[in-house]
Protein backbone atom coordinates (compact mmCIF):
# COMPACT_ATOMS: atom_id res chain seq x y z
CA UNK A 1 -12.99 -138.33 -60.09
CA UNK A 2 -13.21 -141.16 -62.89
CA UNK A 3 -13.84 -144.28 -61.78
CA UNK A 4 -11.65 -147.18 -62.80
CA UNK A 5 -11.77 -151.31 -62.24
CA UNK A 6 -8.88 -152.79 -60.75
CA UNK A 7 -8.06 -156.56 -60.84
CA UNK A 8 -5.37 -158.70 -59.62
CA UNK A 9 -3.06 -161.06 -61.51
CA UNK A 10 -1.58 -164.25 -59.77
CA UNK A 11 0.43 -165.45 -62.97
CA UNK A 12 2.64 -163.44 -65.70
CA UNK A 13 0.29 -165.00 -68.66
CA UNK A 14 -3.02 -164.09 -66.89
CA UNK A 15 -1.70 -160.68 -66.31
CA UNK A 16 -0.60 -160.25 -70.04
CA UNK A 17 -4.16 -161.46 -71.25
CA UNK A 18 -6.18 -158.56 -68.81
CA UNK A 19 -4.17 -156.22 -70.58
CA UNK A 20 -4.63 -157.49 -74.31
CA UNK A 21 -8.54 -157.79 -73.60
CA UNK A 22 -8.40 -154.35 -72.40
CA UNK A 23 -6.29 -151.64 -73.79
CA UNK A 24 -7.24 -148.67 -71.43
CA UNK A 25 -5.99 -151.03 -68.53
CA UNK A 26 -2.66 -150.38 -66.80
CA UNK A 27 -0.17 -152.32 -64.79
CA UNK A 28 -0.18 -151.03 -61.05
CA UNK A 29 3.15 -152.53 -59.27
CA UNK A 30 3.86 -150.46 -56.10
CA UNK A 31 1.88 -147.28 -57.49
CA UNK A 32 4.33 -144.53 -56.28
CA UNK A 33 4.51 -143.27 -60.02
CA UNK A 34 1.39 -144.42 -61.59
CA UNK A 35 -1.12 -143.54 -58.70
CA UNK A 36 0.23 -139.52 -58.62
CA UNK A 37 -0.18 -139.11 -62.59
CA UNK A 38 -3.84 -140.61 -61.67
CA UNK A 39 -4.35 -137.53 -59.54
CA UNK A 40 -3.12 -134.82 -61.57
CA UNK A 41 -5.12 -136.57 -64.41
CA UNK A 42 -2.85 -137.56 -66.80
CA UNK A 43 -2.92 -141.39 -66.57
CA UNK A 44 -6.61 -141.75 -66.99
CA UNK A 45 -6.62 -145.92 -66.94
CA UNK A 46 -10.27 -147.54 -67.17
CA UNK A 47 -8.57 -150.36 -64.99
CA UNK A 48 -5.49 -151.10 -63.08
CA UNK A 49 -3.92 -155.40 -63.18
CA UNK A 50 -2.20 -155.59 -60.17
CA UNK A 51 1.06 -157.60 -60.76
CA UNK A 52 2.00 -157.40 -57.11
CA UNK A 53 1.25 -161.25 -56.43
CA UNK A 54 3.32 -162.24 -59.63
CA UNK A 55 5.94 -164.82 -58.90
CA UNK A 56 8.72 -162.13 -59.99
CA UNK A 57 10.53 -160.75 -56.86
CA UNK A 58 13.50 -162.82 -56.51
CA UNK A 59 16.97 -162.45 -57.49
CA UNK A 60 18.98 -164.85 -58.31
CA UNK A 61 21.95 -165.97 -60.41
CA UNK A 62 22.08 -166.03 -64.15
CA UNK A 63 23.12 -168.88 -65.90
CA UNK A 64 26.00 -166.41 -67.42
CA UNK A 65 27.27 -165.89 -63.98
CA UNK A 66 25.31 -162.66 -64.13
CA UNK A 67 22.41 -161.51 -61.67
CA UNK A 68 19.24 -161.86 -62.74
CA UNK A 69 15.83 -159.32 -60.68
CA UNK A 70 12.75 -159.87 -60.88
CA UNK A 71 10.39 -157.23 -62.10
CA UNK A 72 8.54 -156.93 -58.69
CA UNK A 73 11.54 -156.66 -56.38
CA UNK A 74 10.97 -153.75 -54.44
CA UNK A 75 14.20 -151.06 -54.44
CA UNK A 76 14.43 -151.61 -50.94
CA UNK A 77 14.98 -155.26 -51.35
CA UNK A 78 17.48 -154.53 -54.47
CA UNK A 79 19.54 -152.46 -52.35
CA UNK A 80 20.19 -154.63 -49.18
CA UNK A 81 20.84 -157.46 -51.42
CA UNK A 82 24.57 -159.13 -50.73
CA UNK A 83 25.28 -159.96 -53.98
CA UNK A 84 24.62 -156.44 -55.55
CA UNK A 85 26.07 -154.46 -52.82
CA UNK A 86 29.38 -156.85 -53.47
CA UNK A 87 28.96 -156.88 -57.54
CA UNK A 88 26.94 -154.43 -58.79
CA UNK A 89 27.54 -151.50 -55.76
CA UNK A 90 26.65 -149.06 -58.18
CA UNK A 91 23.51 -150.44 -58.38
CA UNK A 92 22.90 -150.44 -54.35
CA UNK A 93 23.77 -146.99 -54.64
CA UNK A 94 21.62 -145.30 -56.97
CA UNK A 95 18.62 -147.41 -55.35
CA UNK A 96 19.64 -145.77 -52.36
CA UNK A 97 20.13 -142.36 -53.38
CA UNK A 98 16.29 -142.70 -54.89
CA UNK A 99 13.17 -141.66 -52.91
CA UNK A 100 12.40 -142.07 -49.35
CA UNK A 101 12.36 -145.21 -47.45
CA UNK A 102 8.60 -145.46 -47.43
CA UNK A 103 8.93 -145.27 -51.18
CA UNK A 104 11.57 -147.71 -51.54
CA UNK A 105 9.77 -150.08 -49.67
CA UNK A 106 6.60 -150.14 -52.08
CA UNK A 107 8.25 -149.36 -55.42
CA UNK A 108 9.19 -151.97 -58.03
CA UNK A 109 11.95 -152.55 -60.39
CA UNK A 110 9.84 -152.83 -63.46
CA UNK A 111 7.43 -149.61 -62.18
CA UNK A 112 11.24 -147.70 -61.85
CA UNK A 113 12.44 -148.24 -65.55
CA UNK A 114 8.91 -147.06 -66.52
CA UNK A 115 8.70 -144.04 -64.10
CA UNK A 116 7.42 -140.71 -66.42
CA UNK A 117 9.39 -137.26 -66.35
CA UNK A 118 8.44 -134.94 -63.14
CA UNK A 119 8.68 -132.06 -65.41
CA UNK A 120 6.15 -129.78 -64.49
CA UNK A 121 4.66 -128.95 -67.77
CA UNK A 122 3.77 -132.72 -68.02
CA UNK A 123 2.38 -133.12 -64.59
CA UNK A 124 -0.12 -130.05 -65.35
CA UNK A 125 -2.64 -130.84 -67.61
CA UNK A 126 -3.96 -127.16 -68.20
CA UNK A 127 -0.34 -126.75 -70.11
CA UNK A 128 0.83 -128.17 -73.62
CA UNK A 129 2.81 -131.35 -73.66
CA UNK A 130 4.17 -133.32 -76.34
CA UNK A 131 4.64 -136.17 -74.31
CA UNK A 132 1.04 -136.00 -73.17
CA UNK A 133 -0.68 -134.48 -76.51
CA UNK A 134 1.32 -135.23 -79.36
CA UNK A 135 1.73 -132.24 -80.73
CA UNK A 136 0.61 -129.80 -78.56
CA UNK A 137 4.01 -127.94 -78.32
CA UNK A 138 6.69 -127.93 -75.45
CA UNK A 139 6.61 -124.73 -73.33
CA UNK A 140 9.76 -126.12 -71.47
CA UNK A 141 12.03 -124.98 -74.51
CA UNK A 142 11.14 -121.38 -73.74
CA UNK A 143 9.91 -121.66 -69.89
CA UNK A 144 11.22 -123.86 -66.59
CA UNK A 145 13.68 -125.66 -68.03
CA UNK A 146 16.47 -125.50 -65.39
CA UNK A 147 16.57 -129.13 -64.53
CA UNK A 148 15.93 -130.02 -68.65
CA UNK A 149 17.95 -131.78 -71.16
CA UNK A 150 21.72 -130.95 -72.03
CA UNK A 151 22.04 -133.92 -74.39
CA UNK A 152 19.96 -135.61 -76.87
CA UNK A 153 17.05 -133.26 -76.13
CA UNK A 154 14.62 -131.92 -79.78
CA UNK A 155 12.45 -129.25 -79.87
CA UNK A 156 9.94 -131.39 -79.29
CA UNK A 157 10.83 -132.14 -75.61
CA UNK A 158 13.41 -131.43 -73.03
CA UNK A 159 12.38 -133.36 -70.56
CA UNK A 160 14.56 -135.76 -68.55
CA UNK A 161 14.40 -139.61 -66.95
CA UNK A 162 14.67 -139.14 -63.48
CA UNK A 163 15.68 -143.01 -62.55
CA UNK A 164 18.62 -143.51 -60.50
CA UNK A 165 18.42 -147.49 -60.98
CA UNK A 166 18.06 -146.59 -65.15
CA UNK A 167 21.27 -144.76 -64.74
CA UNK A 168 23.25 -147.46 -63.06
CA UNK A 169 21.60 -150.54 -65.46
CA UNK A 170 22.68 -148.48 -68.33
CA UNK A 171 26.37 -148.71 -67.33
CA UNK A 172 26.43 -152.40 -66.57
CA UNK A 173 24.68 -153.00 -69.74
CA UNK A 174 21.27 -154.91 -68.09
CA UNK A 175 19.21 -156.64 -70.48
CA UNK A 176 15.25 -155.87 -69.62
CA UNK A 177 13.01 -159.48 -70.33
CA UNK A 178 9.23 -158.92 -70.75
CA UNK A 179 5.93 -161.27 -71.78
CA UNK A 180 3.54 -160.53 -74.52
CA UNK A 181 0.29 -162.55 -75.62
CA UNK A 182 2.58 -163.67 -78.53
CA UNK A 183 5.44 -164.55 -75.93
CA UNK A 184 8.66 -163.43 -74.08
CA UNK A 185 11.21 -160.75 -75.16
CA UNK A 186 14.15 -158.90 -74.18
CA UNK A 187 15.81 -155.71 -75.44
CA UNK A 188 19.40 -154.09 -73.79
CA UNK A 189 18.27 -151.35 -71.77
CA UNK A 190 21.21 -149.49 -74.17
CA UNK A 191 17.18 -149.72 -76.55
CA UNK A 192 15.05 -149.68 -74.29
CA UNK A 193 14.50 -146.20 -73.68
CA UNK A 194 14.06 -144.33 -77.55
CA UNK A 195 15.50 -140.96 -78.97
CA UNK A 196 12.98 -138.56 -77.95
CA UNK A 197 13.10 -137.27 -81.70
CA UNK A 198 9.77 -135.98 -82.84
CA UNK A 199 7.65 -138.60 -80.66
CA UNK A 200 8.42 -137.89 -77.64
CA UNK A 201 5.69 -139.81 -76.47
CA UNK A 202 7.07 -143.41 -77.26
CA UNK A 203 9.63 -143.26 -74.34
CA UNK A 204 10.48 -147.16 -74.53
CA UNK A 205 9.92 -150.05 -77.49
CA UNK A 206 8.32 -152.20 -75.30
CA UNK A 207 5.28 -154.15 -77.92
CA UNK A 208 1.90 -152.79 -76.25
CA UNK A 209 0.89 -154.29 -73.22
CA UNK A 210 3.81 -156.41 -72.74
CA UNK A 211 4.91 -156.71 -69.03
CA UNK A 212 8.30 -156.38 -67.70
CA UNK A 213 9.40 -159.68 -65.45
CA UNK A 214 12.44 -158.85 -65.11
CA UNK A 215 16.32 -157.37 -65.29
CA UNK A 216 19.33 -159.40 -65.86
CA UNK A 217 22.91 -157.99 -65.02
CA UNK A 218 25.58 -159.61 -67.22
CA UNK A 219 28.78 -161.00 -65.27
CA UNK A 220 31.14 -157.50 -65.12
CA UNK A 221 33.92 -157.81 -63.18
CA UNK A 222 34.62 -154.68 -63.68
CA UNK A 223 30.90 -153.49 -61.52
CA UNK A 224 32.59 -154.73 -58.23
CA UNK A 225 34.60 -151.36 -58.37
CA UNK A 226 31.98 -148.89 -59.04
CA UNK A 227 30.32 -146.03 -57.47
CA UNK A 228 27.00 -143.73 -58.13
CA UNK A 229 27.05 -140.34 -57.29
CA UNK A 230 23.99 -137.66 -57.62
CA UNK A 231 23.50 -134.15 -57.47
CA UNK A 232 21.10 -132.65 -55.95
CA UNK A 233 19.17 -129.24 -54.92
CA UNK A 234 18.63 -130.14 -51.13
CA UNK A 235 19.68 -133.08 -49.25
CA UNK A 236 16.60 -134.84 -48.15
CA UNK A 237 15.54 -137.37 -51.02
CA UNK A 238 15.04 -135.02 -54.19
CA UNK A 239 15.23 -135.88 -57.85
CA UNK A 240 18.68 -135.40 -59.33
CA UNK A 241 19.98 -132.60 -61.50
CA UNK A 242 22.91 -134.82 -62.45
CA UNK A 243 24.47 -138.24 -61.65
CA UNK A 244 27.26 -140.62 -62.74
CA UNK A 245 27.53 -144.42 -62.34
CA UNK A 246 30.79 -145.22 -63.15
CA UNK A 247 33.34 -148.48 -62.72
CA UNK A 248 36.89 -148.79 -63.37
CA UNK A 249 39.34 -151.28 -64.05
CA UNK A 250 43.14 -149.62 -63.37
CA UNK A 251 45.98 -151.27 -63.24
CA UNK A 252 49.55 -150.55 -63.19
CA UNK A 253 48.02 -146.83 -63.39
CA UNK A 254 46.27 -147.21 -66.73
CA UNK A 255 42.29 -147.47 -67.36
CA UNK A 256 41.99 -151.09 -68.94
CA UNK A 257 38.20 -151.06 -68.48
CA UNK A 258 35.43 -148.36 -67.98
CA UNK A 259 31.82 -148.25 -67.98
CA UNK A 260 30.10 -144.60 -67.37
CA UNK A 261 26.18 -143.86 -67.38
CA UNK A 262 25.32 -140.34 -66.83
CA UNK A 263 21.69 -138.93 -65.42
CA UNK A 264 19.09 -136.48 -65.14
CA UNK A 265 20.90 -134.99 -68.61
CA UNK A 266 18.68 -136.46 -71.49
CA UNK A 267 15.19 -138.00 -71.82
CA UNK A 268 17.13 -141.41 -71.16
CA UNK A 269 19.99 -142.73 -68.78
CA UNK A 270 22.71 -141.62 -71.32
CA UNK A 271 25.53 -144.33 -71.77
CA UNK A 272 28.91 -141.85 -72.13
CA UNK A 273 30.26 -144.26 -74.86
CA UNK A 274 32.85 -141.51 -76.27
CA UNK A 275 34.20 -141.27 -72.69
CA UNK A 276 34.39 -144.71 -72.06
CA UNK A 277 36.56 -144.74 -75.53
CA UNK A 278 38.98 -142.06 -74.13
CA UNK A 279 39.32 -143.81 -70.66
CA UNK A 280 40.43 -146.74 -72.11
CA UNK A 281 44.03 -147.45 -72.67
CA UNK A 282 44.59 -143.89 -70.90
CA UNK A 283 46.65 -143.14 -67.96
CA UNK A 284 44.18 -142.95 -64.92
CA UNK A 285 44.69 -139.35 -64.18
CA UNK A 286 42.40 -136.02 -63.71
CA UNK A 287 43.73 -135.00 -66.74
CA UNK A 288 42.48 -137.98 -68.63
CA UNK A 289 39.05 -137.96 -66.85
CA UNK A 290 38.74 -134.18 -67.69
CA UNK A 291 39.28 -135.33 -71.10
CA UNK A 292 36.57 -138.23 -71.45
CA UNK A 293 33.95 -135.89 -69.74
CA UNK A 294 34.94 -133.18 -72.22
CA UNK A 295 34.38 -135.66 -75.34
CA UNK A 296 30.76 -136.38 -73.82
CA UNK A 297 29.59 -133.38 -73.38
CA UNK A 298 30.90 -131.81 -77.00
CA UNK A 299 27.34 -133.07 -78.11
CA UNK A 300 25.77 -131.11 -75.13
CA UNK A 301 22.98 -128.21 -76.59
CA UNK A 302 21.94 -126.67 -73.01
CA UNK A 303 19.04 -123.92 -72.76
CA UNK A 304 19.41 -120.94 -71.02
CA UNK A 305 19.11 -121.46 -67.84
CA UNK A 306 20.23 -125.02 -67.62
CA UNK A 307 23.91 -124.36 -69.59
CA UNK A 308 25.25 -124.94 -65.69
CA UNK A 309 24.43 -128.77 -65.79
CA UNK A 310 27.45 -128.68 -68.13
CA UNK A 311 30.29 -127.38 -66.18
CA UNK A 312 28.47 -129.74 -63.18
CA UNK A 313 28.52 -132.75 -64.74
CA UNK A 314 32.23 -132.08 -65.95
CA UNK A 315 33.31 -131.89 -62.87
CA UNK A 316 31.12 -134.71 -61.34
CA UNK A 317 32.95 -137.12 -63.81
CA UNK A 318 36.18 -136.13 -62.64
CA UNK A 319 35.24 -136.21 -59.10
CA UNK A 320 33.44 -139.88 -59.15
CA UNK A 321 36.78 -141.36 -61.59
CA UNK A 322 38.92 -139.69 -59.32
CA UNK A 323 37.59 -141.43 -56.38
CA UNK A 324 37.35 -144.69 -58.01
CA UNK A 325 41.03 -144.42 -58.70
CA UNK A 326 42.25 -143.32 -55.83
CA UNK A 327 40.57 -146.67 -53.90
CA UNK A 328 41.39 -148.90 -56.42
CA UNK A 329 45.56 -147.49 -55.25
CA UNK A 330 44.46 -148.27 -51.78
């Protein structure tokens, strides 16, 4: 077992400084990530800044009439929260659908959008990873791989996000701020997360050791009709091997607004932009949404044993625009 410091951090600039004194230290929010890839060995930190005590768990309104989270909510709180369930309900959702409650309870907002693959070839550190040794190979190409990457996957990694809450963000266009020593930043989660490429290892262009404080929501009308769906291989909390968050705007029977996030396909939430440009304008039928999830997944490059996730997530666009349809008739 290594041995590691740990410190905790009662204000955002404090916090920022431990880390830029001390670049083998890591954040530690609710741990339910960071604390298993200690285990397993493959976060080896020399000392963990807790940011729990940070003044960054509330949520409140933007001054854009958005919704603005702190970094340290925990998903639990996220998810009971009036004003997402009536806004965002996507968002409530996909919180929901993550994890156990025990988990939900400790984990953070910030620690979610950061969460590492669960591919197994990354979690075992007796097997090459490119994510883990830069170039060291990916044995998921040829190996497990059922779960992988349809879309924007490179030989150089296959591996997928597993965040529910990244999914949902993605769709309603959330804008992540953060705090360096040199000051505060934000990026549109749309670049937060980076083309896996041939670095695989830089997953998001955060600046080193900048901390996330928080998520802001821009005002969406459109989010107060919206639904998250996931797929998954049993039904007690599992990761997912696809998912949708998707809102509609329909009126008079034709799409005059869409937003659609798809997940567990690509090393990032994937926004389905060339859907989104086939919804709109279009009548709001099955034969429409059939459509718009076929122009998404033309780009789709499936391995062998995960060419399935295709046909699945076909029809799980359908299903979810369907659905949001046939309410929005009610």
């Amino acid at each position: 077992m290594r041995e590691f410091g740990y410190q905790r951090a009662y204000d955002v600039a404090g916090a920022v400084a431990l880390l830029d004194a001390d670049p083998d230290a890591r954040y530690v929010g609710g741990g339910t990530n960071l604390v298993d890839l200690m285990k397993t060995g493959v976060e080896r930190p020399g000392r963990l800044v807790d940011i729990r005590e940070l003044p960054l768990d509330d949520i409140e309104p933007a001054r854009d009439g958005g919704l603005r989270i702190g970094a340290t909510v925990t998903n639990s709180d996220l998810a009971a929260h009036p004003e997402v369930r009536r806004r965002y309900p996507a968002l409530a959702q996909a919180v929901l659908a993550g994890a156990s409650g025990q988990l939900r309870n400790m984990a953070t907002v910030g620690g979610n959008l950061l969460q590492r693959t669960r591919c197994g070839y990354f979690t075992d550190t007796t097997k090459p990873c490119n994510k883990r040794v830069p170039g060291s190979g990916c044995p998921a190409v040829r190996g497990e791989h059922h779960n992988h990457a349809v879309l924007g996957a490179s030989e150089h990694c296959v591996a997928v996000h597993p965040s529910d809450l990244g999914v949902a963000l993605t769709a309603f266009d959330a804008v992540v701020s953060y705090e360096t020593v040199d000051g505060p930043g934000e990026t549109p989660i749309g670049a937060f997360y980076l083309p896996v490429g041939d670095t695989p290892h830089r997953e998001t262009a955060l600046p080193p050791g900048a901390l996330i404080t928080g998520v802001t929501l821009p005002p969406a009308p459109v989010a107060a009709h919206s639904r998250y769906r996931k797929v998954r291989e049993r039904a007690s909390y599992a990761f997912a091997i696809g998912s949708v968050a998707a809102a509609l705007d329909v009126r008079d029977g034709v799409v005059r607004e869409a937003r659609l996030a798809l997940g567990a396909v690509a090393s990032r939430p994937w926004r389905a932009t060339a859907a989104e440009r086939v919804l709109t304008g279009a009548p709001a039928d099955a034969a429409t949404f059939a459509a718009a999830a076929d122009a998404e997944l033309a780009a789709a490059r499936p391995l062998p044993h995960n060419a399935y996730k295709v046909t699945l997530m076909r029809n799980l666009v359908v299903a979810v625009l369907s659905e949001l349809t046939e309410e929005a008739a009610r």
